[in-house]
Structures are given as structure tokens and as C-alpha cells.
PDB file of N, CA and C in Angstrom:
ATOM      1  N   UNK A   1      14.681   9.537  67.268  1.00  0.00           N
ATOM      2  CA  UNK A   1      15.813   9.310  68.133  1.00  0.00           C
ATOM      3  C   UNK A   1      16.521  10.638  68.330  1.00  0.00           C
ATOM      4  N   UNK A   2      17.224  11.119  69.457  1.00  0.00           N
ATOM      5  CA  UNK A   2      17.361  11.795  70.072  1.00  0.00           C
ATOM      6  C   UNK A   2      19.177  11.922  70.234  1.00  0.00           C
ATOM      7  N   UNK A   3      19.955  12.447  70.068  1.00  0.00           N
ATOM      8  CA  UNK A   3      21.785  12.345  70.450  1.00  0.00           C
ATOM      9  C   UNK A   3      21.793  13.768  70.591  1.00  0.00           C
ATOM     10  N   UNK A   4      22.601  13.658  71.814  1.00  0.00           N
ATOM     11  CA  UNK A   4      22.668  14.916  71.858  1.00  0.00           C
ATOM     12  C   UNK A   4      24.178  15.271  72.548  1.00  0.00           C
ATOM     13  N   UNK A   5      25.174  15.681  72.125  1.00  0.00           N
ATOM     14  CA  UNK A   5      26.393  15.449  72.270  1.00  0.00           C
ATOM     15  C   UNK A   5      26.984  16.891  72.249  1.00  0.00           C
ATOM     16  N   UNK A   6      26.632  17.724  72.230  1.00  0.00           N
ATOM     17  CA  UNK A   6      26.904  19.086  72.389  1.00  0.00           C
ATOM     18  C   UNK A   6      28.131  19.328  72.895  1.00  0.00           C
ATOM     19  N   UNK A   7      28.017  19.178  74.222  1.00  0.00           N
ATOM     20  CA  UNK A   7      28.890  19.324  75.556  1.00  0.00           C
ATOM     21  C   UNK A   7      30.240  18.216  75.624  1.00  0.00           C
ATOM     22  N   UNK A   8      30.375  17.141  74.597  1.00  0.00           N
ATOM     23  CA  UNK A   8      31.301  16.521  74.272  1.00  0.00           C
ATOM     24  C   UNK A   8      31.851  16.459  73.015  1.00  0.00           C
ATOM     25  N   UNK A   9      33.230  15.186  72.730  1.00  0.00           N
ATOM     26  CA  UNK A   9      33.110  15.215  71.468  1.00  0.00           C
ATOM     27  C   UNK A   9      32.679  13.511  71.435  1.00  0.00           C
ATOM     28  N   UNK A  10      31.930  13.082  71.771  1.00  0.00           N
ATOM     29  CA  UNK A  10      31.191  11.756  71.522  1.00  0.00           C
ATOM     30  C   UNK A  10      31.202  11.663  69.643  1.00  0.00           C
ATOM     31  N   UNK A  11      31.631  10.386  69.498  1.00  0.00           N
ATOM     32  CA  UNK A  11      32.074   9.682  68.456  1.00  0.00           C
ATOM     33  C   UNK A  11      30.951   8.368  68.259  1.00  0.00           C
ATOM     34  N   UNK A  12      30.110   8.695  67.618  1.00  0.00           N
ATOM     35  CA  UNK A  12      29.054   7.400  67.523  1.00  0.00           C
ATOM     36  C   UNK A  12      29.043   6.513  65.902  1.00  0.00           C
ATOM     37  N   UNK A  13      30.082   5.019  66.290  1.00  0.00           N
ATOM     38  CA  UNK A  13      29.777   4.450  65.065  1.00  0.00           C
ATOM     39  C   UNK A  13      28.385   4.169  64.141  1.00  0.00           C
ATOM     40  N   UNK A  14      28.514   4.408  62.751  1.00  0.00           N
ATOM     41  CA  UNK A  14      27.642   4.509  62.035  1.00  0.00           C
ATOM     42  C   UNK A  14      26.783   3.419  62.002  1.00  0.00           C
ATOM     43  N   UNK A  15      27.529   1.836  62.280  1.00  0.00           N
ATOM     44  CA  UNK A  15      26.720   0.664  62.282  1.00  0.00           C
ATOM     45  C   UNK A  15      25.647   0.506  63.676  1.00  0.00           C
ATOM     46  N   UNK A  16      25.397   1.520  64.830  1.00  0.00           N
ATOM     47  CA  UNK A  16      24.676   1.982  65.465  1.00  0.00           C
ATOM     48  C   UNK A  16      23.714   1.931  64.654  1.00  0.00           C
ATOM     49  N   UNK A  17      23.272   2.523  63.675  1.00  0.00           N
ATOM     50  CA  UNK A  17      22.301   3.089  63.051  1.00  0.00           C
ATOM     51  C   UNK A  17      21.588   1.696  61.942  1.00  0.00           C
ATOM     52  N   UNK A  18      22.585   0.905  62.287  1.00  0.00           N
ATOM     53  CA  UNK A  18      22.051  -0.247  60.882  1.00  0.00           C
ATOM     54  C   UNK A  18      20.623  -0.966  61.239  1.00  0.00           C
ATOM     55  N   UNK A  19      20.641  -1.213  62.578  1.00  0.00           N
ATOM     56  CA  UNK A  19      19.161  -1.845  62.875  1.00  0.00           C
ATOM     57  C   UNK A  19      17.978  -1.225  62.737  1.00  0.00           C
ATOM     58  N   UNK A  20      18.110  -0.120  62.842  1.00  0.00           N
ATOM     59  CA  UNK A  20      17.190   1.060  62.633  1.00  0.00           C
ATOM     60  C   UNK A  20      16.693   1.195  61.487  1.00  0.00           C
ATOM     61  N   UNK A  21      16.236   0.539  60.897  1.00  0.00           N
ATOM     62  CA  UNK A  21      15.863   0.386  58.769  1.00  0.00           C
ATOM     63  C   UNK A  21      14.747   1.625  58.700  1.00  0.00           C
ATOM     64  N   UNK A  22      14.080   1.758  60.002  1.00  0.00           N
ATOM     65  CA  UNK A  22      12.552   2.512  60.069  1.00  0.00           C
ATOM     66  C   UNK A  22      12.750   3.875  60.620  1.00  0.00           C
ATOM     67  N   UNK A  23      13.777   4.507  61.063  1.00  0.00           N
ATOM     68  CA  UNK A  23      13.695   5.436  61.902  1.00  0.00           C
ATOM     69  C   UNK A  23      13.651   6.369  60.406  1.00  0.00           C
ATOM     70  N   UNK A  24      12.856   7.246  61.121  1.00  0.00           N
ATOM     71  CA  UNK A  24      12.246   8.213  60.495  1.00  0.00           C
ATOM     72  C   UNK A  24      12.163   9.694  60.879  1.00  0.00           C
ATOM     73  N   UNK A  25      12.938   9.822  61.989  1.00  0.00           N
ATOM     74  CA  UNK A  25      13.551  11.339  62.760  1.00  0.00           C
ATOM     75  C   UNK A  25      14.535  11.238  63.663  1.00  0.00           C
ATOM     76  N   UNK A  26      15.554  11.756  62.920  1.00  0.00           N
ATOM     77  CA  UNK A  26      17.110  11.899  63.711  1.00  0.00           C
ATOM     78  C   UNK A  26      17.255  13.362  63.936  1.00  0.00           C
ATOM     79  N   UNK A  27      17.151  13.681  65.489  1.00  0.00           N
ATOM     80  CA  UNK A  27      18.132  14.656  65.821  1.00  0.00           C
ATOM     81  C   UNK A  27      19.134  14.524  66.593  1.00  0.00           C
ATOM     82  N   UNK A  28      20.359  15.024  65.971  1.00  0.00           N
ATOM     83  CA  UNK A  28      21.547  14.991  67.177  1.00  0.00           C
ATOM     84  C   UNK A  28      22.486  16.081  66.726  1.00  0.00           C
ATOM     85  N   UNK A  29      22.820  16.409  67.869  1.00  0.00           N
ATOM     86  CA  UNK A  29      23.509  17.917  68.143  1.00  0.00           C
ATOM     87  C   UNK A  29      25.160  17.282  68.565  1.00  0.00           C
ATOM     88  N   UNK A  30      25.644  17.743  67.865  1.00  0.00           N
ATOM     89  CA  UNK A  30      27.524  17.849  68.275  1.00  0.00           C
ATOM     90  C   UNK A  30      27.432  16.180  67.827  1.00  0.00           C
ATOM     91  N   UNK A  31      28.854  15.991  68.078  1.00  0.00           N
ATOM     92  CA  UNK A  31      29.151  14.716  68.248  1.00  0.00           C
ATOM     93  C   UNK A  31      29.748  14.313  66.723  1.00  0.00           C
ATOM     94  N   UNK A  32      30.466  13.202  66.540  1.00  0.00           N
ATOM     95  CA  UNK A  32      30.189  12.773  65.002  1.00  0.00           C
ATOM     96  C   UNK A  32      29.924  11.522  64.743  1.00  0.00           C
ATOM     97  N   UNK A  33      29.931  11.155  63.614  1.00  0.00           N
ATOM     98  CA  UNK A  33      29.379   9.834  63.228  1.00  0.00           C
ATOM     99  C   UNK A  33      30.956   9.316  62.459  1.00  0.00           C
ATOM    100  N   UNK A  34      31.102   7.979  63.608  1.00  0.00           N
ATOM    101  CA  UNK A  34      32.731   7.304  62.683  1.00  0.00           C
ATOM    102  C   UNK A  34      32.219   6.205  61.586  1.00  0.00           C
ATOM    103  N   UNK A  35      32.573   6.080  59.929  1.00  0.00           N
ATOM    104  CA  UNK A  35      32.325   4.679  59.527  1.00  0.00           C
ATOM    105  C   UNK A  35      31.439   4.997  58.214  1.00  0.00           C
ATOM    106  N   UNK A  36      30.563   4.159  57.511  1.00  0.00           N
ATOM    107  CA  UNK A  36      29.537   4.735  56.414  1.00  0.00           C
ATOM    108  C   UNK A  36      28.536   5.226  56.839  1.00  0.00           C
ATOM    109  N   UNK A  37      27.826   6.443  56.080  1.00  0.00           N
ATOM    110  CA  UNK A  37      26.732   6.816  56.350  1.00  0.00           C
ATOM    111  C   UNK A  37      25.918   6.284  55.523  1.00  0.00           C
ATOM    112  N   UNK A  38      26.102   5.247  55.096  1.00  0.00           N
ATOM    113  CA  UNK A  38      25.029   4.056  54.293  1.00  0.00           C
ATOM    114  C   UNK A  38      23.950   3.639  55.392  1.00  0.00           C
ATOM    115  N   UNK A  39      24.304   3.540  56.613  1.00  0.00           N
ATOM    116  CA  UNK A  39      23.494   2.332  58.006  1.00  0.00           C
ATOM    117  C   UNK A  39      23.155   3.342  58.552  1.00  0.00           C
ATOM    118  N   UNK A  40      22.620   4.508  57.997  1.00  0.00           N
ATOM    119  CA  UNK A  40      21.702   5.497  58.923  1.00  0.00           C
ATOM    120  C   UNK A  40      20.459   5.229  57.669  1.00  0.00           C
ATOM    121  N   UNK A  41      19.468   5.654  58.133  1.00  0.00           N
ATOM    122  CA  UNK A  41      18.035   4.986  57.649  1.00  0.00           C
ATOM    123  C   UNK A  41      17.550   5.611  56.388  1.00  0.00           C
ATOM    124  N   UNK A  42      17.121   5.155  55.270  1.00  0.00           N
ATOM    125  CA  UNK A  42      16.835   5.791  53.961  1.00  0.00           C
ATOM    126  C   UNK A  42      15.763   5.923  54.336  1.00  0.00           C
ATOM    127  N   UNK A  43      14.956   5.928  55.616  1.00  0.00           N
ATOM    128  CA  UNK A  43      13.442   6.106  55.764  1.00  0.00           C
ATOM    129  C   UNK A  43      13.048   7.719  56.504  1.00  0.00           C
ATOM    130  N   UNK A  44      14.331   8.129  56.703  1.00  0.00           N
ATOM    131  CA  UNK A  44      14.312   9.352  57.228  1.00  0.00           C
ATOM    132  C   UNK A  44      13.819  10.307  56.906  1.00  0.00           C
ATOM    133  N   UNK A  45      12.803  10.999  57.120  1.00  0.00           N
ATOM    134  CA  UNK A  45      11.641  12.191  56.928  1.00  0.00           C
ATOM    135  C   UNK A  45      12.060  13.394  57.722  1.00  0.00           C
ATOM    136  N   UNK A  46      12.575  13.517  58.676  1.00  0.00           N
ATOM    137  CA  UNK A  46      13.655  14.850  59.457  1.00  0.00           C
ATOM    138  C   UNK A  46      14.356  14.301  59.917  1.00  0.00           C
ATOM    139  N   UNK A  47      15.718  15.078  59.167  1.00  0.00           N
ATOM    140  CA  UNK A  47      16.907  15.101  59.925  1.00  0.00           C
ATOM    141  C   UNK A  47      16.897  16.511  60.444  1.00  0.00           C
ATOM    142  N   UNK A  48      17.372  16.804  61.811  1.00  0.00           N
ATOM    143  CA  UNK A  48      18.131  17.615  62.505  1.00  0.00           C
ATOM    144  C   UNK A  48      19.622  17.236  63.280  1.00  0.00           C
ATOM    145  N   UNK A  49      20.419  18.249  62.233  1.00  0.00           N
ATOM    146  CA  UNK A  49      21.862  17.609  62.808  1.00  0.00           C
ATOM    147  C   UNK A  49      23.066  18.905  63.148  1.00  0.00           C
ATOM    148  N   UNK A  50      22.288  19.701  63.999  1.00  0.00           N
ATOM    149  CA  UNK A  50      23.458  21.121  64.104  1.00  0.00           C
ATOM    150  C   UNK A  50      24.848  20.631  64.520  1.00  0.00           C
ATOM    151  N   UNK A  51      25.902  21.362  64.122  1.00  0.00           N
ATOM    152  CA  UNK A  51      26.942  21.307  64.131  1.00  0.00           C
ATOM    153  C   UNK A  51      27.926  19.787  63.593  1.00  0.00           C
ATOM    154  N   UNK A  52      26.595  19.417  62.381  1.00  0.00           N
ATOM    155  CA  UNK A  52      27.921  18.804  61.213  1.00  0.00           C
ATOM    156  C   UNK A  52      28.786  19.224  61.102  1.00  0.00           C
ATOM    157  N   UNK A  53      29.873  18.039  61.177  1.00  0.00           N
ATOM    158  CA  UNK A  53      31.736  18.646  60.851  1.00  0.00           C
ATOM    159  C   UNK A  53      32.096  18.571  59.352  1.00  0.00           C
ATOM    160  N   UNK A  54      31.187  18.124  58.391  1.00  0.00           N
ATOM    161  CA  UNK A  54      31.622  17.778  56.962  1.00  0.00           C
ATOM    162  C   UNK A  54      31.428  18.684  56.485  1.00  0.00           C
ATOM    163  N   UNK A  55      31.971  19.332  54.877  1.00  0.00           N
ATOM    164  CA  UNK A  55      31.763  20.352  54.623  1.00  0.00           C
ATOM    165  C   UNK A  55      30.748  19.875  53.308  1.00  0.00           C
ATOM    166  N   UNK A  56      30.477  18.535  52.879  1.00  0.00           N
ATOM    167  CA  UNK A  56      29.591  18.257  52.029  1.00  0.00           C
ATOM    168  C   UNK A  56      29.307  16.688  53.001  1.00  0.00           C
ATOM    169  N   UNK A  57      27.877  16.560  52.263  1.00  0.00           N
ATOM    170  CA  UNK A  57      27.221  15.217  52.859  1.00  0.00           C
ATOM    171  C   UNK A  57      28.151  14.209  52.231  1.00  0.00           C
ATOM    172  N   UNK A  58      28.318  13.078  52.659  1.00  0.00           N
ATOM    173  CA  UNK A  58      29.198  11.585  52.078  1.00  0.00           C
ATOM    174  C   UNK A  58      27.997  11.294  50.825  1.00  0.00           C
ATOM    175  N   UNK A  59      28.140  10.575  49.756  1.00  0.00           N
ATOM    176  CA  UNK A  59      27.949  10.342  48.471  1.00  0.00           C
ATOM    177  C   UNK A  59      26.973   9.688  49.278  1.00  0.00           C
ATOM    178  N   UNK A  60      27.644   8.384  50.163  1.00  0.00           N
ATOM    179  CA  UNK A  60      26.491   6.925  50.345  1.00  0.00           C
ATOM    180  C   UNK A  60      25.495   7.710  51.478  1.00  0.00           C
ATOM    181  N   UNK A  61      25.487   8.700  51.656  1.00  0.00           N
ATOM    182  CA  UNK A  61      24.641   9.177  52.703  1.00  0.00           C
ATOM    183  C   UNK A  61      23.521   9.429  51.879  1.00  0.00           C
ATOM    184  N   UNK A  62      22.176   8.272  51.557  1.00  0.00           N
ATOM    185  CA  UNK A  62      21.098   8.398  50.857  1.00  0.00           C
ATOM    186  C   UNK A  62      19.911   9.473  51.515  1.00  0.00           C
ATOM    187  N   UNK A  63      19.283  10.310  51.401  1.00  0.00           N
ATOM    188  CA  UNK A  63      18.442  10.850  51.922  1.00  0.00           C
ATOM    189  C   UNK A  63      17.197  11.033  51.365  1.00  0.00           C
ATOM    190  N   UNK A  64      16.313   9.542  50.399  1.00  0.00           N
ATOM    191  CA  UNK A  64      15.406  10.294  49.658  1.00  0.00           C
ATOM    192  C   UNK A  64      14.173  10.313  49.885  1.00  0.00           C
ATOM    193  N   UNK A  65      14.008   9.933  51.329  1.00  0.00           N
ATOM    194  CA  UNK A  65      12.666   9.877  51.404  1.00  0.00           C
ATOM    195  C   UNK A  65      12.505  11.807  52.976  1.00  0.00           C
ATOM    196  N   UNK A  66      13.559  12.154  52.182  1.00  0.00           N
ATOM    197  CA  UNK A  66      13.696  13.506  53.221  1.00  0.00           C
ATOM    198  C   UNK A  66      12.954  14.742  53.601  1.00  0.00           C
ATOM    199  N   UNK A  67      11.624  15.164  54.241  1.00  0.00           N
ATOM    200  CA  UNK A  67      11.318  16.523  53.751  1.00  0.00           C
ATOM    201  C   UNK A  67      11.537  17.547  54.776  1.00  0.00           C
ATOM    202  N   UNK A  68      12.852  17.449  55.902  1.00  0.00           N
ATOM    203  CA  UNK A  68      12.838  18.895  56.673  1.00  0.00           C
ATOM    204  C   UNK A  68      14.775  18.053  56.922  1.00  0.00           C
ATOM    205  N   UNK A  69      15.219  19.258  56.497  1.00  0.00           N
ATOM    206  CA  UNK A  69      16.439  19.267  56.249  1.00  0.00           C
ATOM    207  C   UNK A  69      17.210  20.303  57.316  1.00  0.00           C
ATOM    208  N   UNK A  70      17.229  20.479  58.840  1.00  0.00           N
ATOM    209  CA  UNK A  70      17.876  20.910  59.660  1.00  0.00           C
ATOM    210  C   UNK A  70      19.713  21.229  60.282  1.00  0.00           C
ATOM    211  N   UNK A  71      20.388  21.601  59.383  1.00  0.00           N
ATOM    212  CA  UNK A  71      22.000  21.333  59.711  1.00  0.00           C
ATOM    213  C   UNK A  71      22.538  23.328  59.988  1.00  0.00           C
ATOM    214  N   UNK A  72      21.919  23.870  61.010  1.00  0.00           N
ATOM    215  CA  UNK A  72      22.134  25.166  61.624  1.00  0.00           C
ATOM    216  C   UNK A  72      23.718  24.590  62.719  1.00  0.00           C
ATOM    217  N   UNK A  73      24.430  25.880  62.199  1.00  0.00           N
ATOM    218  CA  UNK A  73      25.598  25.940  62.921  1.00  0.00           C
ATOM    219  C   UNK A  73      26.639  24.697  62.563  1.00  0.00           C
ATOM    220  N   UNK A  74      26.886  24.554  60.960  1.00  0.00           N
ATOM    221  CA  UNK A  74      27.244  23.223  60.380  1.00  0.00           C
ATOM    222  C   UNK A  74      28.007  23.405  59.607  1.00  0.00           C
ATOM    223  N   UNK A  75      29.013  22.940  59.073  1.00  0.00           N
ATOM    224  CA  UNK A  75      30.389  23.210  58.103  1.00  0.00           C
ATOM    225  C   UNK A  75      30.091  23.054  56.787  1.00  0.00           C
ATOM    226  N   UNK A  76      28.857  22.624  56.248  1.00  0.00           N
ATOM    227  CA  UNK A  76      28.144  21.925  55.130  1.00  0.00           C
ATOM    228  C   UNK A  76      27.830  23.196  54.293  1.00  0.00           C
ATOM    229  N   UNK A  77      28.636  23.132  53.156  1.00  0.00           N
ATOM    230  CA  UNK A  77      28.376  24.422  52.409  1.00  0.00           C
ATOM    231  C   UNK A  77      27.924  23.753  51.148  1.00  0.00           C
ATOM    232  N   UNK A  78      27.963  22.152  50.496  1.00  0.00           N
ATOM    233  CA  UNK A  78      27.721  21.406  49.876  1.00  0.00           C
ATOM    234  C   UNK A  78      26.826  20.281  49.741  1.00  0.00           C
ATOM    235  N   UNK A  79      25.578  19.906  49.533  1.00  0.00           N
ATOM    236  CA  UNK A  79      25.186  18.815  49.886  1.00  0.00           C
ATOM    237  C   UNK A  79      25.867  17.418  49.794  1.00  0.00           C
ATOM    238  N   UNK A  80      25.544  17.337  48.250  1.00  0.00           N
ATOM    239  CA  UNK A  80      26.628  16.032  47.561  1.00  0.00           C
ATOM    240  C   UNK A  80      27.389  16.794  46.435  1.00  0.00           C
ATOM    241  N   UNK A  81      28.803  16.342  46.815  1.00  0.00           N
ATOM    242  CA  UNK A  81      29.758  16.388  45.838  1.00  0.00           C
ATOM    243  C   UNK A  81      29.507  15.491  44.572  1.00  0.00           C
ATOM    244  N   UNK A  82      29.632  15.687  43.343  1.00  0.00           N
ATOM    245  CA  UNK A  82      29.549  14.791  42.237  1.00  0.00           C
ATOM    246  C   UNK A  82      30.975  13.858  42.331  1.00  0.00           C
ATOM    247  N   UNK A  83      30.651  12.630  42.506  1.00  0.00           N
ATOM    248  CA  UNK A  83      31.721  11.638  42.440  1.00  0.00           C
ATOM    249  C   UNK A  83      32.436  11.524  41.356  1.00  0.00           C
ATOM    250  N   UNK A  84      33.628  11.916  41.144  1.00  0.00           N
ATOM    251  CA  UNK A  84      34.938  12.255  40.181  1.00  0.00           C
ATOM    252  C   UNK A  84      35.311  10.563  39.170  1.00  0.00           C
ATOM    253  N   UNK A  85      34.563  10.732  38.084  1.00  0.00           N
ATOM    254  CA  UNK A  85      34.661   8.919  37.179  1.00  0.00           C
ATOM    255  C   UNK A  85      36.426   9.106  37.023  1.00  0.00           C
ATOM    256  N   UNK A  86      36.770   8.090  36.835  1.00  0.00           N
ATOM    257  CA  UNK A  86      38.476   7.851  36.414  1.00  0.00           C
ATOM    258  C   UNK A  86      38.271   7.048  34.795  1.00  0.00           C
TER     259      UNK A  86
END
């Protein structure tokens, strides 16, 4: 699948992504994702996502079936933050 949002600031809810159990290559350029990044696909094998606005990936954002990791021109200086126990 293909987004390509460059030229805007297109806002695409995350539950978009929930039917999709199989997708297995996301690229999308600009834009962001509103909501959990749980309902984007644990089946994902490339992501390409230039110009992420996060400066670390969200915890529930699972990625383990991942092997080409694309985020050029991206705020992401962190993958996953370690979640802080109380």
C-alpha cells in the first residue's frame, strides 16, 4: 500500500489499517497517523515511512516480522522507548 501525503498535512486514522491483518509493505510519505499504532499490520516485512513526526516509535507499534526499515528525513532518533513500571 501506497500514501503518499507529502504535499499535505493529511491525517489518516490508525483503525484504517485494522482490516489489513496481511499487508506486508507500507509506504507513505508525509502525513500522520491519528489513534493506536496497534491496527497497522504485525505482518509487515517493509516499512517505508519518510518524514515520521515521532521522535521514538509508540510501544504498541509491533514490528516483528520486519526486515527493511525505511524512516529517511524523520524525527525518530529512538526506536522504542522502555515503558517507565510505577
Amino acid at each position: 500500500m501506497v500514501l503518499d501525503a507529502q504535499a499535505s498535512k493529511d491525517v489518516v486514522p490508525s483503525t484504517s489499517f485494522a482490516p489489513m491483518t496481511s499487508l506486508q509493505l507500507l509506504k507513505f510519505s508525509g502525513g500522520q497517523v491519528c489513534g493506536h499504532y496497534e491496527h497497522i499490520s504485525k505482518a509487515l516485512i517493509w516499512l517505508y515511512w519518510h518524514r515520521f513526526s515521532l521522535e521514538t516509535l509508540p510501544h504498541k507499534f509491533r514490528l516483528d516480522s520486519l526486515v527493511v526499515l525505511d524512516m529517511q528525513h524523520s524525527n525518530t532518533r529512538e526506536l522504542w522507548k522502555e515503558e517507565t513500571k510505577v
